[in-house]
PDB file of N, CA and C in Angstrom:
ATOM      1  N   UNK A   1      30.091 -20.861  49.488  1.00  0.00           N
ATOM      2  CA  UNK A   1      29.789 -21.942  48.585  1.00  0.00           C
ATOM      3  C   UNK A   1      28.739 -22.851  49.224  1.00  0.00           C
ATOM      4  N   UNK A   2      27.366 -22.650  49.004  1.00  0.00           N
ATOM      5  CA  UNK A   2      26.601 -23.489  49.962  1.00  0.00           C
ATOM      6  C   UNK A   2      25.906 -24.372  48.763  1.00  0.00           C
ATOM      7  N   UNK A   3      25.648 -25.403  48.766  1.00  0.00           N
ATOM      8  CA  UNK A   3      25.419 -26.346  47.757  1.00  0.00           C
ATOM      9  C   UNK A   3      25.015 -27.274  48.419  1.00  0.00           C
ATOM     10  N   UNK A   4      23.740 -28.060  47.475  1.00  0.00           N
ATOM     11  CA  UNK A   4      22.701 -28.945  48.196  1.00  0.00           C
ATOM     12  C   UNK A   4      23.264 -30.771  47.039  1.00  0.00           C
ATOM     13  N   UNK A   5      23.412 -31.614  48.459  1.00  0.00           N
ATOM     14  CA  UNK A   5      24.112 -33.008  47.884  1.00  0.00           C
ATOM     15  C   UNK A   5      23.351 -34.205  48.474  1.00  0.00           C
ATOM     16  N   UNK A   6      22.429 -34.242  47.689  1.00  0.00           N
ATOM     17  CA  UNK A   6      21.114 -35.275  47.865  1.00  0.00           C
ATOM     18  C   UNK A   6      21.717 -37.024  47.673  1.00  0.00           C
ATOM     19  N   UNK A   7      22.420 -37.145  46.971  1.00  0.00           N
ATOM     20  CA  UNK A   7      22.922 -38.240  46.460  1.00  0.00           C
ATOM     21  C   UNK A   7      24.958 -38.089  46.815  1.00  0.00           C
ATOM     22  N   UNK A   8      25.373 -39.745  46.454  1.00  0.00           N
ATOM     23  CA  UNK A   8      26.729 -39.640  46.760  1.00  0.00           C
ATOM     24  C   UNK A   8      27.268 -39.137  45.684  1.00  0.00           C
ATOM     25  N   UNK A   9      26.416 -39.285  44.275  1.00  0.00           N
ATOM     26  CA  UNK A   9      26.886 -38.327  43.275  1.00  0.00           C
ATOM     27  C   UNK A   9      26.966 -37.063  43.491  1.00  0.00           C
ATOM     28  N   UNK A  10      26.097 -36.201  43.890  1.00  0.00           N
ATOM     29  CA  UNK A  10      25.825 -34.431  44.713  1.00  0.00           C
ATOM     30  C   UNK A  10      26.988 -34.552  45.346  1.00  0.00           C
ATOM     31  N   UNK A  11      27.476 -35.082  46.230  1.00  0.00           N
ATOM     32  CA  UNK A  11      28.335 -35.386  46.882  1.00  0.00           C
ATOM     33  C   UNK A  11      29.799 -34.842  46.035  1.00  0.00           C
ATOM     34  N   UNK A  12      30.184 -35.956  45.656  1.00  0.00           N
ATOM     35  CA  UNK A  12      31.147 -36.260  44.988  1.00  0.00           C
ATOM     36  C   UNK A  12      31.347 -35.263  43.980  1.00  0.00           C
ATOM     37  N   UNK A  13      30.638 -34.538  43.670  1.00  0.00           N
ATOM     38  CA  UNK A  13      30.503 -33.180  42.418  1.00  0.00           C
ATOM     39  C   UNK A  13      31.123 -31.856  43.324  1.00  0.00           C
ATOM     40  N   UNK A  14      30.247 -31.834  44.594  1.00  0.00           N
ATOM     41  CA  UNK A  14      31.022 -31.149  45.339  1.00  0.00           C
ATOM     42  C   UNK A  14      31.862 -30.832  46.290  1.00  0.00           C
ATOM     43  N   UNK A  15      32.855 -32.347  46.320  1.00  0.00           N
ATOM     44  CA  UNK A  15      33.953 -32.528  46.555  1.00  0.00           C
ATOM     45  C   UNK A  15      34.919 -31.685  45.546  1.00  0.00           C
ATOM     46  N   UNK A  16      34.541 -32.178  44.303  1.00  0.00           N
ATOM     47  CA  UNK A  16      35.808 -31.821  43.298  1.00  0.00           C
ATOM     48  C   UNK A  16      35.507 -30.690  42.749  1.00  0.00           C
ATOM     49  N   UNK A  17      34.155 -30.247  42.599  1.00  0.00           N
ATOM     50  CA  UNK A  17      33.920 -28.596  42.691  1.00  0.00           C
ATOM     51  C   UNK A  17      35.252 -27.985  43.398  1.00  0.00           C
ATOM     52  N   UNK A  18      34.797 -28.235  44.828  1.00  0.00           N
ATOM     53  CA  UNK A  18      35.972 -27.368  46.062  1.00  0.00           C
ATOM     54  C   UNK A  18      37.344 -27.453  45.710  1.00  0.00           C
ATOM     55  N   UNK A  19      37.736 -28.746  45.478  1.00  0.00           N
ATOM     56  CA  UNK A  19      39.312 -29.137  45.091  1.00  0.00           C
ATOM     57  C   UNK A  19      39.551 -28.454  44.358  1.00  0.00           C
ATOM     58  N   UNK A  20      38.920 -28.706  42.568  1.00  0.00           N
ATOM     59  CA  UNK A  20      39.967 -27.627  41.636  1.00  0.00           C
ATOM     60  C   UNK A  20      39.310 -26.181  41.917  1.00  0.00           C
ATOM     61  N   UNK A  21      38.320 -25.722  42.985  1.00  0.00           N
ATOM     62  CA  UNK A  21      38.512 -24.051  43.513  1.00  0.00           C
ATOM     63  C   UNK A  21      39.729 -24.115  44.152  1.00  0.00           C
ATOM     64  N   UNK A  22      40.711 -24.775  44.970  1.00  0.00           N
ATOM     65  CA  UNK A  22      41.568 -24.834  45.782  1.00  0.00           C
ATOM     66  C   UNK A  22      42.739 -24.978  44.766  1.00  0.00           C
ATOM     67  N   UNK A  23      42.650 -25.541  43.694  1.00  0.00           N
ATOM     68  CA  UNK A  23      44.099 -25.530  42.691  1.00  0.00           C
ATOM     69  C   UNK A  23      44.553 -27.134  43.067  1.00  0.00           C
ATOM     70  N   UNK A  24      43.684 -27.712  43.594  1.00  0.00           N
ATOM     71  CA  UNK A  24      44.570 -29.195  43.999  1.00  0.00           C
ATOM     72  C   UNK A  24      43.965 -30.308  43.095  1.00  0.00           C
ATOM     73  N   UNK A  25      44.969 -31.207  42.908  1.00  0.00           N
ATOM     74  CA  UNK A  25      45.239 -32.356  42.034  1.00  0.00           C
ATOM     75  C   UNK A  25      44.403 -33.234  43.754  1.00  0.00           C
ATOM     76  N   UNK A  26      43.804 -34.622  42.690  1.00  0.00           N
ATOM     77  CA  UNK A  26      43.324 -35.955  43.378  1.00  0.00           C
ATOM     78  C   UNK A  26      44.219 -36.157  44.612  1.00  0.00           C
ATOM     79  N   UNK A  27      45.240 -36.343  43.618  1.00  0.00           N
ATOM     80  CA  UNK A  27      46.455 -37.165  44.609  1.00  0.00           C
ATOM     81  C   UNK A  27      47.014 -35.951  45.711  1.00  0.00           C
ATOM     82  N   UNK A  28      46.831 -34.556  45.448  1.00  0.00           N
ATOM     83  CA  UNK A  28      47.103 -33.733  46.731  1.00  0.00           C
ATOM     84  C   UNK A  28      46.423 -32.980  47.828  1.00  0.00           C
ATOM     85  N   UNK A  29      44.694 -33.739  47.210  1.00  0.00           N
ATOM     86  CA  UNK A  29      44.334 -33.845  48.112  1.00  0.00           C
ATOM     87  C   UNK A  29      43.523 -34.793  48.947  1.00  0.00           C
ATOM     88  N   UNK A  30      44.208 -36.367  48.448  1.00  0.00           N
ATOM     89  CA  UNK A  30      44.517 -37.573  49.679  1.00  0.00           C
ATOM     90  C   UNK A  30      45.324 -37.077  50.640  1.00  0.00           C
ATOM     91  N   UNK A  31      46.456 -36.686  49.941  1.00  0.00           N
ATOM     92  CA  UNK A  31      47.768 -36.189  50.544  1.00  0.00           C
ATOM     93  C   UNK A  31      47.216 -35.887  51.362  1.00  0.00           C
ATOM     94  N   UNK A  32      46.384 -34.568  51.588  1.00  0.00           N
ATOM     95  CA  UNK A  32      46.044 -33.865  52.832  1.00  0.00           C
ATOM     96  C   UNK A  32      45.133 -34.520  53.825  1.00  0.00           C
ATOM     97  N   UNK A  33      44.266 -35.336  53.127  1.00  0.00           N
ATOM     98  CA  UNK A  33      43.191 -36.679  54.099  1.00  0.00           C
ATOM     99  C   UNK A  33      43.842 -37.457  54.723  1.00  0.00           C
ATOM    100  N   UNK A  34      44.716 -37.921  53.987  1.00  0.00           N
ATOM    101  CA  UNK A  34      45.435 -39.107  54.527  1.00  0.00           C
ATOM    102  C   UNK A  34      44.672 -40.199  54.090  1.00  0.00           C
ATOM    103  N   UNK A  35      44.246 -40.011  53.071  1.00  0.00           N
ATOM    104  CA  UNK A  35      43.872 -41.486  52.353  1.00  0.00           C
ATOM    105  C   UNK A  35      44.453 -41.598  50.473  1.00  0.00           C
ATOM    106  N   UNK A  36      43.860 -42.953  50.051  1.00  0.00           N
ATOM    107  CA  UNK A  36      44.436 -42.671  48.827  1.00  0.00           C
ATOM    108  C   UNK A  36      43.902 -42.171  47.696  1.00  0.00           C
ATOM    109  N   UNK A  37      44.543 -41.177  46.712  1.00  0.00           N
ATOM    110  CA  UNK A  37      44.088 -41.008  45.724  1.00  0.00           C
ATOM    111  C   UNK A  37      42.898 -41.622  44.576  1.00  0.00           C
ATOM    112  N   UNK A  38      42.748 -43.076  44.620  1.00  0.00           N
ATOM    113  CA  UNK A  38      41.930 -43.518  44.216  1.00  0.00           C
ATOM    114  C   UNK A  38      41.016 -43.662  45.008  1.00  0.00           C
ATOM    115  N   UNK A  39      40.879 -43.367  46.428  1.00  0.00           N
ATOM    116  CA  UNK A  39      39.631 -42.869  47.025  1.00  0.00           C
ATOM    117  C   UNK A  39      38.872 -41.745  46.608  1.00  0.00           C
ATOM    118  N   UNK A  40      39.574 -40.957  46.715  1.00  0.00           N
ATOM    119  CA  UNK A  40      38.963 -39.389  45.843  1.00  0.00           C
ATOM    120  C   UNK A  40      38.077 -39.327  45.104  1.00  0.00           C
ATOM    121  N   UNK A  41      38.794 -40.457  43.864  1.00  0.00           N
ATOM    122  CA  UNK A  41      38.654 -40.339  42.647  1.00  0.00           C
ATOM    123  C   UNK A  41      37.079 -41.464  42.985  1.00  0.00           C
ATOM    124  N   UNK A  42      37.300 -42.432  43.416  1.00  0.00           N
ATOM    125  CA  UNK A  42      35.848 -42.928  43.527  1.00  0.00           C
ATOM    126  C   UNK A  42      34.733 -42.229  44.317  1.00  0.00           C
ATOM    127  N   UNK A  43      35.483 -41.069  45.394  1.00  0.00           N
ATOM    128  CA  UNK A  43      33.925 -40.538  45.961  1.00  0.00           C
ATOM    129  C   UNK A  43      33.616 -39.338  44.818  1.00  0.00           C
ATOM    130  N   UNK A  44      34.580 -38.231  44.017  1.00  0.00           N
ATOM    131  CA  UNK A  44      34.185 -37.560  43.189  1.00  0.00           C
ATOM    132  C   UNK A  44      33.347 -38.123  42.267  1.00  0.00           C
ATOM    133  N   UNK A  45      33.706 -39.703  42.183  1.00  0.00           N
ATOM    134  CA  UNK A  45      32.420 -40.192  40.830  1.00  0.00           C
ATOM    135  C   UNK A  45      31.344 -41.142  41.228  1.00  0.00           C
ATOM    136  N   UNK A  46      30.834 -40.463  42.588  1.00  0.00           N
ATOM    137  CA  UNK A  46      30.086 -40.751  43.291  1.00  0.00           C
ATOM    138  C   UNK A  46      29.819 -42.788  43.905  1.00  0.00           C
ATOM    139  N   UNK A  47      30.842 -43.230  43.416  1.00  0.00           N
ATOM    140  CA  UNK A  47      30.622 -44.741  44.095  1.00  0.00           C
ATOM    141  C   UNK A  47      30.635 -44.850  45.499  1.00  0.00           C
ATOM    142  N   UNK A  48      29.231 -45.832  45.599  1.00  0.00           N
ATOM    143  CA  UNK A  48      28.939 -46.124  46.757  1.00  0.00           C
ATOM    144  C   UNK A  48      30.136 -46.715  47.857  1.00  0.00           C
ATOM    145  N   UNK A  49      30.173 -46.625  48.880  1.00  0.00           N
ATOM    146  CA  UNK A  49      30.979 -47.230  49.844  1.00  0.00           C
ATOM    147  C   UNK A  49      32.200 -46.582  50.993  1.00  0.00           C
ATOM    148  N   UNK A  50      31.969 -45.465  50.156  1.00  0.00           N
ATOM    149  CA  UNK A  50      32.693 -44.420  51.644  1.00  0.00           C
ATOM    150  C   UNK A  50      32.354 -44.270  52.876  1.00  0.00           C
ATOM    151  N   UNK A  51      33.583 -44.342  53.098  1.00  0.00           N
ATOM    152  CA  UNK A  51      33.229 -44.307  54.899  1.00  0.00           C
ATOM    153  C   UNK A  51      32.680 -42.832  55.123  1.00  0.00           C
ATOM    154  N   UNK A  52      31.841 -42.660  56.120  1.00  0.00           N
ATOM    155  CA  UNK A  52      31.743 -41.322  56.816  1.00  0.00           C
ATOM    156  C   UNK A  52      33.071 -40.537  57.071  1.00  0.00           C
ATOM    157  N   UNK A  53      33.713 -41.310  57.817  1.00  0.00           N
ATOM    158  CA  UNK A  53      35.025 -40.792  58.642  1.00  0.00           C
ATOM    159  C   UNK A  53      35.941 -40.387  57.569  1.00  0.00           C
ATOM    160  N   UNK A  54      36.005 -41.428  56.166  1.00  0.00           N
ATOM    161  CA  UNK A  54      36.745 -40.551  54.952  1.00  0.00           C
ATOM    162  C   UNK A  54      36.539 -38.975  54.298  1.00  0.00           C
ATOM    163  N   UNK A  55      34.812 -39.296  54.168  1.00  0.00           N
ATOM    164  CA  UNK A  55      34.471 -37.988  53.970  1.00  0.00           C
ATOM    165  C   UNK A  55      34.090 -36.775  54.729  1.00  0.00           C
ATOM    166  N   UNK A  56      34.473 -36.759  56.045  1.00  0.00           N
ATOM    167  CA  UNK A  56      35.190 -35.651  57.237  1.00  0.00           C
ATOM    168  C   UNK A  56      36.222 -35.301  56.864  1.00  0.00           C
ATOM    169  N   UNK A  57      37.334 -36.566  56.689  1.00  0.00           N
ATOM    170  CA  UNK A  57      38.398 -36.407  56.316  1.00  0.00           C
ATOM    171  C   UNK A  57      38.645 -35.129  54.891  1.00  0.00           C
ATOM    172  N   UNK A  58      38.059 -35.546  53.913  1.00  0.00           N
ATOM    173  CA  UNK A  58      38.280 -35.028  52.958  1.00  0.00           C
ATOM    174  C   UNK A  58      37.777 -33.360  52.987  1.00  0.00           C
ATOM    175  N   UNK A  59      36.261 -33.563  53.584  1.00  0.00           N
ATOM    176  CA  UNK A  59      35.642 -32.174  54.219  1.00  0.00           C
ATOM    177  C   UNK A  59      36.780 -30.829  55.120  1.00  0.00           C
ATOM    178  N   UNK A  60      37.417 -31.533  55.715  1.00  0.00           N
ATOM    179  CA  UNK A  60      38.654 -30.868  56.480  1.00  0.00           C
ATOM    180  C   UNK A  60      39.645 -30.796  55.575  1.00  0.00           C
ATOM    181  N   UNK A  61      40.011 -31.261  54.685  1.00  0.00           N
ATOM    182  CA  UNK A  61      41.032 -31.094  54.016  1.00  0.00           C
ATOM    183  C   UNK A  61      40.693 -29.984  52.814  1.00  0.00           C
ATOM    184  N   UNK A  62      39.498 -30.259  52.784  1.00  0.00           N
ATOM    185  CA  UNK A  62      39.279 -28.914  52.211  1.00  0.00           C
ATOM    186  C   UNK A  62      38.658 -27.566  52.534  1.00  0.00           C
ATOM    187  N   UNK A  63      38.652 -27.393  53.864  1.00  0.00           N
ATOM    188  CA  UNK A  63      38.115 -26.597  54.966  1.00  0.00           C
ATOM    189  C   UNK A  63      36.826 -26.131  54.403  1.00  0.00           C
ATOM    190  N   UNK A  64      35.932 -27.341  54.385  1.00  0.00           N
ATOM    191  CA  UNK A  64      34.858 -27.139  54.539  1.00  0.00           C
ATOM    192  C   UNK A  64      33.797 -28.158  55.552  1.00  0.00           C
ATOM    193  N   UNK A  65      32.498 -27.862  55.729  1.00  0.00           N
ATOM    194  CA  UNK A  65      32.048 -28.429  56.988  1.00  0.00           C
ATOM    195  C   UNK A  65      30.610 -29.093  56.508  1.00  0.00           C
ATOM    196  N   UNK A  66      29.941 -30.028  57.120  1.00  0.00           N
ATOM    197  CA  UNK A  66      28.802 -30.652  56.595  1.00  0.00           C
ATOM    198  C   UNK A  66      27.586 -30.277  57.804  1.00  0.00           C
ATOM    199  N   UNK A  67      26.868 -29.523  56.532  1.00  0.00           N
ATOM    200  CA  UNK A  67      25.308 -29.212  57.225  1.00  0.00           C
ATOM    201  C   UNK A  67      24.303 -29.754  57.289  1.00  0.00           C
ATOM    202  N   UNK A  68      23.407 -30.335  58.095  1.00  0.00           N
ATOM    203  CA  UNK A  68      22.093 -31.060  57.940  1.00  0.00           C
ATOM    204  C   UNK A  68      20.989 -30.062  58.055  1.00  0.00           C
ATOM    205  N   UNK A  69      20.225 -29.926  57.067  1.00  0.00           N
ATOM    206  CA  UNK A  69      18.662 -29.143  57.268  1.00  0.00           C
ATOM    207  C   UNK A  69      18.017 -29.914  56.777  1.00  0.00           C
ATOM    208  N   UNK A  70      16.577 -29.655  57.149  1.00  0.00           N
ATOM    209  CA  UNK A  70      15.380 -30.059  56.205  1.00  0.00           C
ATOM    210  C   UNK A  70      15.727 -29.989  54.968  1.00  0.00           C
ATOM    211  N   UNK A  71      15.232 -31.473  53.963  1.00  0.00           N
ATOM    212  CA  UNK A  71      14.831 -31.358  52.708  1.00  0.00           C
ATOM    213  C   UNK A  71      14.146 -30.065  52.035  1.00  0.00           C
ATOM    214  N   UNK A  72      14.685 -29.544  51.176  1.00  0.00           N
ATOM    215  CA  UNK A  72      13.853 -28.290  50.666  1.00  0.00           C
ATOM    216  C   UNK A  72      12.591 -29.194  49.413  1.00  0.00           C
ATOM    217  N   UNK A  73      11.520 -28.738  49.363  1.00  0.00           N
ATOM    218  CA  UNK A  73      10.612 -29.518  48.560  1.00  0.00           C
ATOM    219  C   UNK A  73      10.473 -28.226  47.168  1.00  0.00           C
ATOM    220  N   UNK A  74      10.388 -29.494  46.306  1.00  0.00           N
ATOM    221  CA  UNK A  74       9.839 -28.152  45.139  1.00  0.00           C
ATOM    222  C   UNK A  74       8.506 -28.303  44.675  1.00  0.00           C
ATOM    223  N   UNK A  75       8.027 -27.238  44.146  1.00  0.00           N
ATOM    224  CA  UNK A  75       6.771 -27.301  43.540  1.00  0.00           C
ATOM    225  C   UNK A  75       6.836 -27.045  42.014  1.00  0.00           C
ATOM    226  N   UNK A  76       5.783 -27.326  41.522  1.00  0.00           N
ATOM    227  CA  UNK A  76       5.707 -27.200  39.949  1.00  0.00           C
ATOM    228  C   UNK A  76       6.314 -25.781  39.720  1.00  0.00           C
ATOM    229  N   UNK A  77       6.006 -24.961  39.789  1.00  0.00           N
ATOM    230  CA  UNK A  77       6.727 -23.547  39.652  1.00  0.00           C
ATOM    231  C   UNK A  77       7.951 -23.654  39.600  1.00  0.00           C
ATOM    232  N   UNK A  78       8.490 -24.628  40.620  1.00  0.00           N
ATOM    233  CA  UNK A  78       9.960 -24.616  40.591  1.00  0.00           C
ATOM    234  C   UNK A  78      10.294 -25.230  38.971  1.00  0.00           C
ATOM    235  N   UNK A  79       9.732 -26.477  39.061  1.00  0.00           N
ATOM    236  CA  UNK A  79       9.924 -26.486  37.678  1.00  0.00           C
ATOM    237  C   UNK A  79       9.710 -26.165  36.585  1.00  0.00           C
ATOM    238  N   UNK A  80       8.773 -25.127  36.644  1.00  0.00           N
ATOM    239  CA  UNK A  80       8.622 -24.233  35.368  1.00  0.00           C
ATOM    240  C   UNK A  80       9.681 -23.697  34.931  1.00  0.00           C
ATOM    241  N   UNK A  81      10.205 -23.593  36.119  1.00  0.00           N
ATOM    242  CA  UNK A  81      11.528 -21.752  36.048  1.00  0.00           C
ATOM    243  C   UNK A  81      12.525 -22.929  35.290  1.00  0.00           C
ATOM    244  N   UNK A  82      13.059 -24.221  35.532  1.00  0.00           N
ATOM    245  CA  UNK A  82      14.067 -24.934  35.064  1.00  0.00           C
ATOM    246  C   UNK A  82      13.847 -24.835  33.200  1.00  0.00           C
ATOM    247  N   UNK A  83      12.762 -25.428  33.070  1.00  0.00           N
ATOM    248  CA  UNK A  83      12.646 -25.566  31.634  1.00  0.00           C
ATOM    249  C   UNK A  83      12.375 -23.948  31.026  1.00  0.00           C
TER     250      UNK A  83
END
């Protein structure tokens, strides 16, 4: 599942992407962070203000890991192919 999260919205999309692949509810997987459910629920809908250390947290709880590469750039072509 490799997926590109430019924003805390990107983010937060593929947080809860992973979760319901995993079969888990908000609240079971704070449970597993150790934070609260309405945390979740605000980084899945991308609001600003998460800690880093939450979203490790949550990253591990859903055994997945955070990659840094270069920005990929697009060119017009790229956007041809979209439309």
């Amino acid at each position: 599942m490799d997926q590109i999260a430019r924003t805390t919205k990107d983010l937060g999309q593929v947080l809860r992407t992973a979760r319901k692949a995993k079969g888990l509810t908000q609240a079971e997987l704070a449970a597993r962070a150790g934070v609260w459910q309405r945390t979740v629920s605000n980084i899945e809908t991308g609001a600003s203000g998460a800690k880093a250390e939450t979203i490790f947290d949550l990253l591990a709880a859903l055994d997945l890991e955070l990659r840094i590469v270069p920005r990929s750039k697009m060119t017009p072509r790229d956007l041809e192919d979209i439309f």
